[in-house]
N, C-alpha and C. Protein backbone atom coordinates (compact mmCIF):
# COMPACT_ATOMS: atom_id res chain seq x y z
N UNK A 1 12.39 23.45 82.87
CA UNK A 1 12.89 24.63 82.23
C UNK A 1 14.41 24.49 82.05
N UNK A 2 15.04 24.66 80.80
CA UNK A 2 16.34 24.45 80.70
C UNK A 2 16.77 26.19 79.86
N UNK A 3 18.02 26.44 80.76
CA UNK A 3 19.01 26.97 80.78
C UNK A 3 19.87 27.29 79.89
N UNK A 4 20.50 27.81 79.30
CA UNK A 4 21.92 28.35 78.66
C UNK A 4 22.39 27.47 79.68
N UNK A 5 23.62 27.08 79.02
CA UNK A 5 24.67 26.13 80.09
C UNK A 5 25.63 27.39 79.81
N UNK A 6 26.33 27.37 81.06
CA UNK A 6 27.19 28.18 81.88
C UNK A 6 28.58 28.38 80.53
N UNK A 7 28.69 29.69 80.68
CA UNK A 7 30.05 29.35 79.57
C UNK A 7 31.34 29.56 80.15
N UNK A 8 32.54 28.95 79.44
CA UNK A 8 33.94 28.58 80.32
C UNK A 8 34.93 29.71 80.45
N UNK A 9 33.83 30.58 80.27
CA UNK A 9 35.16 32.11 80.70
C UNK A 9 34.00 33.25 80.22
N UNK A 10 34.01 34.79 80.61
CA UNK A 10 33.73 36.00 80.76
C UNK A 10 35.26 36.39 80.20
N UNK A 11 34.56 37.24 79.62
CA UNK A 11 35.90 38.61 79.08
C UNK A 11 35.27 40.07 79.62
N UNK A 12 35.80 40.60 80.28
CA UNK A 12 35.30 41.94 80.80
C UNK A 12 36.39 42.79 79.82
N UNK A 13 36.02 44.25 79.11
CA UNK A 13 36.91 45.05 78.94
C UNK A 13 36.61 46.49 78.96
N UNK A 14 37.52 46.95 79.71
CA UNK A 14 37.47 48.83 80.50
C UNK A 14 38.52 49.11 79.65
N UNK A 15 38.23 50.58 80.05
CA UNK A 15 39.31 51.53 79.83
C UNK A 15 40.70 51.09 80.57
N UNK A 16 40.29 50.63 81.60
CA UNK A 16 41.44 50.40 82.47
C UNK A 16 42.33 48.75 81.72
N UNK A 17 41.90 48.02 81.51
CA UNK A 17 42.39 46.68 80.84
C UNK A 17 40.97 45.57 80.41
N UNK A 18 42.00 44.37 80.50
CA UNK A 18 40.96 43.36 80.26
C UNK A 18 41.23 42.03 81.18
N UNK A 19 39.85 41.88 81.47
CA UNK A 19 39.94 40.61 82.89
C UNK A 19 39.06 39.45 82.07
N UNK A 20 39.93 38.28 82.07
CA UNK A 20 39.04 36.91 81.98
C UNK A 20 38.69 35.81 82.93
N UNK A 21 37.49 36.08 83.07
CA UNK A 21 36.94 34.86 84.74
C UNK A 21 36.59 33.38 83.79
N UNK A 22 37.27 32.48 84.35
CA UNK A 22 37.41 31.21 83.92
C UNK A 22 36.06 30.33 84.79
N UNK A 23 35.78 29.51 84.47
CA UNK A 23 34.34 28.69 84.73
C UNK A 23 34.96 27.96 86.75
N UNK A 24 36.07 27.87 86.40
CA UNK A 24 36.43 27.25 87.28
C UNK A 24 37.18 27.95 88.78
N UNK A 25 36.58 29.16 88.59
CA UNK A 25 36.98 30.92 89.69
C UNK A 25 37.95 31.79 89.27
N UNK A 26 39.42 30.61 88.37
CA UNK A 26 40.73 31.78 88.17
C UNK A 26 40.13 32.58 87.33
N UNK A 27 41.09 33.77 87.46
CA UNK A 27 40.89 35.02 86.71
C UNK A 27 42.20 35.17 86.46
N UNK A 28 41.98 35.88 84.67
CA UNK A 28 43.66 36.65 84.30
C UNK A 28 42.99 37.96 83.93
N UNK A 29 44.19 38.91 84.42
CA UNK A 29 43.95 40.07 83.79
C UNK A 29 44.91 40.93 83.28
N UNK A 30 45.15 42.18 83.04
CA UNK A 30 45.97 42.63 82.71
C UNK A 30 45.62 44.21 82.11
N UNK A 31 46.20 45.67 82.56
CA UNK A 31 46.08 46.83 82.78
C UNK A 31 46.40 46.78 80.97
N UNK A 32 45.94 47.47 80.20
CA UNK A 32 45.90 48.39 79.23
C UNK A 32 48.00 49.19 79.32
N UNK A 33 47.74 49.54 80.63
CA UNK A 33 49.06 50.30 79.92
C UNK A 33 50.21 49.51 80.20
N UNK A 34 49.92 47.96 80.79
CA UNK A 34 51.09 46.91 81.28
C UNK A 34 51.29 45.98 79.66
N UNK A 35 50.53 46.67 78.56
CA UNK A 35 50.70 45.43 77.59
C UNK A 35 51.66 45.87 76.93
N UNK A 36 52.92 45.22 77.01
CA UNK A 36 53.54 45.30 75.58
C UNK A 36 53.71 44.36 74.27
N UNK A 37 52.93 43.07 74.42
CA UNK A 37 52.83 42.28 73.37
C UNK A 37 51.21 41.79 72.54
N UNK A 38 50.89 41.73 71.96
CA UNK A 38 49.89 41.53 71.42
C UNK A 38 50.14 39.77 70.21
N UNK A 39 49.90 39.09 70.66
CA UNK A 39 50.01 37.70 69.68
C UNK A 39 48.43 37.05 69.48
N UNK A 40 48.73 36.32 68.32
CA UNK A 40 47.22 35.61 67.43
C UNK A 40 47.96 34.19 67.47
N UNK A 41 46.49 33.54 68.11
CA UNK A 41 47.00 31.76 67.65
C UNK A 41 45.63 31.11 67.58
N UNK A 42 45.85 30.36 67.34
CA UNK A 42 44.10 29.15 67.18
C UNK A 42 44.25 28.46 68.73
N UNK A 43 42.92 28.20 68.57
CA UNK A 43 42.56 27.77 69.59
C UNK A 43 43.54 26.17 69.31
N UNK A 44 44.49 25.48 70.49
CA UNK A 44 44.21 24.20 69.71
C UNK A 44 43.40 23.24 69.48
N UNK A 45 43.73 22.54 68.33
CA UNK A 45 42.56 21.33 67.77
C UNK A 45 41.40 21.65 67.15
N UNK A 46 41.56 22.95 66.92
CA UNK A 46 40.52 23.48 65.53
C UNK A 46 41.51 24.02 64.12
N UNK A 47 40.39 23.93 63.38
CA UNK A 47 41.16 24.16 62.34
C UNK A 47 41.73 25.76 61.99
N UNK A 48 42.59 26.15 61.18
CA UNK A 48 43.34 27.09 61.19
C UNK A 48 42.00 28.45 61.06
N UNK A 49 41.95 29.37 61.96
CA UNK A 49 41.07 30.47 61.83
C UNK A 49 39.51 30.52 62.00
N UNK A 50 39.57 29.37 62.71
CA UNK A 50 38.04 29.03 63.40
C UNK A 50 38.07 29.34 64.53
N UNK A 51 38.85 29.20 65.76
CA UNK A 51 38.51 29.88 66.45
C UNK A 51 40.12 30.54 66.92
N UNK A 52 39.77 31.37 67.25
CA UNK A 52 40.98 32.66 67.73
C UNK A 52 41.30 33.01 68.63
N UNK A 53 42.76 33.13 69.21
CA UNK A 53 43.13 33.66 70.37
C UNK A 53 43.35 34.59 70.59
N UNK A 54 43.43 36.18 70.82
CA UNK A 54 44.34 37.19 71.27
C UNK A 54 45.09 37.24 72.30
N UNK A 55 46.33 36.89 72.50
CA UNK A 55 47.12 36.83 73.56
C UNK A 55 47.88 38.49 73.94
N UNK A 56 47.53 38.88 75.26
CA UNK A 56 47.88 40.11 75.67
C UNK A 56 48.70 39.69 76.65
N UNK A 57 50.08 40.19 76.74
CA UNK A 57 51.12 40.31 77.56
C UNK A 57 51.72 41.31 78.19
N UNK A 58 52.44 41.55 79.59
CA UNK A 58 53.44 42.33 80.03
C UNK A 58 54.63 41.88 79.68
N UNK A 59 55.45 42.38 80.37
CA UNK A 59 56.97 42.84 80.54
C UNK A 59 57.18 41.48 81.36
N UNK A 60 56.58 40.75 82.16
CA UNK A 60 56.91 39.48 82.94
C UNK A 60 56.46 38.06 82.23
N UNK A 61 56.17 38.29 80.84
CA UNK A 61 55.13 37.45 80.24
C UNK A 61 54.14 36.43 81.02
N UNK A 62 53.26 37.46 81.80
CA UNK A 62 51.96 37.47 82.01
C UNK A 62 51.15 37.76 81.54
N UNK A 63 49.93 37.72 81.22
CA UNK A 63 49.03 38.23 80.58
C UNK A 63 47.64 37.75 80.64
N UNK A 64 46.57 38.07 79.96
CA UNK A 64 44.82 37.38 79.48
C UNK A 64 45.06 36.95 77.98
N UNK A 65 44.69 35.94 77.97
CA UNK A 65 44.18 35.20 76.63
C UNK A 65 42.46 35.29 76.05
N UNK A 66 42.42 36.02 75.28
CA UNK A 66 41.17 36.36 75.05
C UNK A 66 40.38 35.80 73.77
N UNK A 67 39.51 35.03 73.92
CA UNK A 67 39.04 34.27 72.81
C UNK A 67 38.77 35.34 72.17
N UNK A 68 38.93 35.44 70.13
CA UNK A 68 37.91 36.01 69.38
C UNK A 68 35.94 36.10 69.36
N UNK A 69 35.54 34.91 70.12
CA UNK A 69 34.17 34.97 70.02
C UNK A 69 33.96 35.59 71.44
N UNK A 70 34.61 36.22 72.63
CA UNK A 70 34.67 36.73 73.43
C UNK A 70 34.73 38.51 73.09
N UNK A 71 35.15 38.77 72.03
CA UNK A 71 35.50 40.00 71.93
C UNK A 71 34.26 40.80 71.19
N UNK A 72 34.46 42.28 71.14
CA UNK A 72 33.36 43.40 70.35
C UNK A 72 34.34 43.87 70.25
N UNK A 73 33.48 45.17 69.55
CA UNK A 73 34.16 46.06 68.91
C UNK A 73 34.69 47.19 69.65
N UNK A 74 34.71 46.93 71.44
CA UNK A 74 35.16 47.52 72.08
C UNK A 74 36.55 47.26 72.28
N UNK A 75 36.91 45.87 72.18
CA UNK A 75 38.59 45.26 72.37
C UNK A 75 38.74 46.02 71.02
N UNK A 76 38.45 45.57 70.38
CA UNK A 76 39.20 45.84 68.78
C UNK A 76 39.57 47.17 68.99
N UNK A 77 38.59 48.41 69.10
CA UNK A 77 38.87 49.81 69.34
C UNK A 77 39.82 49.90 70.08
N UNK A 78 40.08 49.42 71.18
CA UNK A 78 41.15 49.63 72.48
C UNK A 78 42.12 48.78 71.75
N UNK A 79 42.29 48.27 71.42
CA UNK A 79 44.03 47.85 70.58
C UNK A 79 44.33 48.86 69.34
N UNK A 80 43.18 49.48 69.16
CA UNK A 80 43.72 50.70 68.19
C UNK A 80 44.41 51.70 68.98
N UNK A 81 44.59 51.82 70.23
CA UNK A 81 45.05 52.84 70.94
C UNK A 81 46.47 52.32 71.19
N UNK A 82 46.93 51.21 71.19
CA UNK A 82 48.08 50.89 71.29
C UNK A 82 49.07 51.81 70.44
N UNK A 83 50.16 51.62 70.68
CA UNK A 83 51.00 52.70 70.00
C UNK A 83 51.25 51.94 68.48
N UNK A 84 51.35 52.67 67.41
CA UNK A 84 51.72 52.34 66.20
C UNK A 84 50.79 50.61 66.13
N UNK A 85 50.21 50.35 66.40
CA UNK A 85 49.07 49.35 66.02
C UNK A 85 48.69 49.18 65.01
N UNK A 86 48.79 47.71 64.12
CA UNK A 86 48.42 48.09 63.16
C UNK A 86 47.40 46.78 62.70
N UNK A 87 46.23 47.67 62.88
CA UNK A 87 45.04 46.23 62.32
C UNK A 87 44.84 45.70 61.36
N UNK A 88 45.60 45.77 60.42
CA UNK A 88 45.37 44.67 59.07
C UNK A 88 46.23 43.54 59.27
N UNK A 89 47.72 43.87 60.40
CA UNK A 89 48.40 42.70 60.43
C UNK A 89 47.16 41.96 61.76
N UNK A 90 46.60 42.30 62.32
CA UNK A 90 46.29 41.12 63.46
C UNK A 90 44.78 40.71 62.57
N UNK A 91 44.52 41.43 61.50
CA UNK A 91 43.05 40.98 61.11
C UNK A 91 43.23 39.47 59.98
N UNK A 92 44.65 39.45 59.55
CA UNK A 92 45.51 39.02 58.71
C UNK A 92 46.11 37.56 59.54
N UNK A 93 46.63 37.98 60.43
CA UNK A 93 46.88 37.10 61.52
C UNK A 93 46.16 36.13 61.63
N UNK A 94 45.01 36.84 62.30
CA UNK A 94 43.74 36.13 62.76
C UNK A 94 43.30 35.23 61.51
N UNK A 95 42.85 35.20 60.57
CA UNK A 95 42.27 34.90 59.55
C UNK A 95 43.19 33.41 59.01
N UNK A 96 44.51 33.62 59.38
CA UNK A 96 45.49 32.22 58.86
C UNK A 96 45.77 31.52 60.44
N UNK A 97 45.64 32.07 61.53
CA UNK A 97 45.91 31.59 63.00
C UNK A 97 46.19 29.76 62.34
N UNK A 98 47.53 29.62 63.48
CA UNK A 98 47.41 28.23 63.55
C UNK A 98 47.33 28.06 64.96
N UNK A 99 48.36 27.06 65.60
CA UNK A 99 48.51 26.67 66.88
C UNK A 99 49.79 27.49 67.15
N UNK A 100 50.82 28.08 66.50
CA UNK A 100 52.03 28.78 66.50
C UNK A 100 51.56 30.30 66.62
N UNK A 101 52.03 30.69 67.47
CA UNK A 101 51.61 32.30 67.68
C UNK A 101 52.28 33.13 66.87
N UNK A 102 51.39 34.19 66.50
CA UNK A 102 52.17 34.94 66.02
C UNK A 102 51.97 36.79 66.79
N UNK A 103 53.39 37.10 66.78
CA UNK A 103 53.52 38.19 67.60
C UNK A 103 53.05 39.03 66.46
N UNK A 104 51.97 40.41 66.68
CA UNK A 104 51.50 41.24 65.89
C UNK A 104 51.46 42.25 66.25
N UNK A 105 52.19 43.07 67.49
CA UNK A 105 52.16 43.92 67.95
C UNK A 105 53.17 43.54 68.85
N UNK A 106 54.32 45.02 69.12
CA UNK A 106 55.42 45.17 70.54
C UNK A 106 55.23 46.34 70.89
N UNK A 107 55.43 46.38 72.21
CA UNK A 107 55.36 47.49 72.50
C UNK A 107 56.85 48.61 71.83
N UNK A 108 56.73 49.72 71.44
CA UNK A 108 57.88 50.74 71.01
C UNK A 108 59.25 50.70 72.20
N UNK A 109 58.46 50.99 73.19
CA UNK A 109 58.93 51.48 74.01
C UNK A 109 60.13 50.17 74.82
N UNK A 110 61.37 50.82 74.36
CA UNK A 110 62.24 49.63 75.90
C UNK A 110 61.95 49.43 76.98
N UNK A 111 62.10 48.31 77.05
CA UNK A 111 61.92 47.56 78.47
C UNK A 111 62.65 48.41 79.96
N UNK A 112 61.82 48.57 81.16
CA UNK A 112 62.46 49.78 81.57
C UNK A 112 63.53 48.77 82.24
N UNK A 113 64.86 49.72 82.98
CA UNK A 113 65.75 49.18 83.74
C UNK A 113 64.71 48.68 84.92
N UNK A 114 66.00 47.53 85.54
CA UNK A 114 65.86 46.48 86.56
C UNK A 114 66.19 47.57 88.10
N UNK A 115 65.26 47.24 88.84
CA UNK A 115 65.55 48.19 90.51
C UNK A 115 66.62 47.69 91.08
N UNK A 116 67.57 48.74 91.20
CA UNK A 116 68.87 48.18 91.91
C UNK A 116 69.72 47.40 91.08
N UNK A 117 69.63 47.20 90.03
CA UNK A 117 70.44 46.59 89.34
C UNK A 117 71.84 47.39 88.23
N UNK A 118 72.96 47.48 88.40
CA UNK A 118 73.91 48.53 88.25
C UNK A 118 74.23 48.36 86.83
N UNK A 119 74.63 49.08 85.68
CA UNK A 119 74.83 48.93 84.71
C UNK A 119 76.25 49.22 84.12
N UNK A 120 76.61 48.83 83.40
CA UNK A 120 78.24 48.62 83.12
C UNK A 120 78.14 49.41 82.26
């Protein structure tokens, strides 16, 4: 009896964020309200818009990298909640992706001040 072979990452996505479990135990994740960057790139070594990255970032540029064939129409909905979001540039994005990212979303909001750090 043969199997589905095991695939090289899970994308989980909540209300709360989005977690990716890698084949090999690591996990990235990242809270919904910690994202302020949103970027599109190709996977490398495919051709331009075959396969897709969504790169989600914080403020520490950390983040989950989330394949396009990983995603529904539940990610897609939840990046509509982002502030001023705008889905024709990342659908646009997506569609020309190379290996060069492209940023398609910032967060509005400034970066907050540093703890303890005094300002001139």
């Amino acid at each position: 009896m043969h199997g589905n072979p095991m695939p090289d990452s899970y994308v989980y996505v909540t209300e709360e964020g989005v977690t990716r479990h890698y084949a090999d135990g690591s996990v990235e994740a990242l809270a919904w309200e910690d994202v302020v960057e949103v970027r599109v790139a190709a996977e490398p070594g495919t051709p331009p818009g075959s396969e897709v990255l969504y790169v989600l970032l914080d403020r520490d540029g950390q983040g989950c990298v989330v394949p396009r064939s990983a995603t529904d129409a539940t990610f897609l909905a939840r990046l509509r909640y982002l502030p001023d979001f705008d889905e024709d540039r990342l659908h646009l994005a997506a569609a020309c992706a190379d290996d060069a990212a492209v940023v398609v979303w910032r967060s509005p909001d400034p970066p907050s001040a540093l703890p303890g750090f005094d300002y001139d």
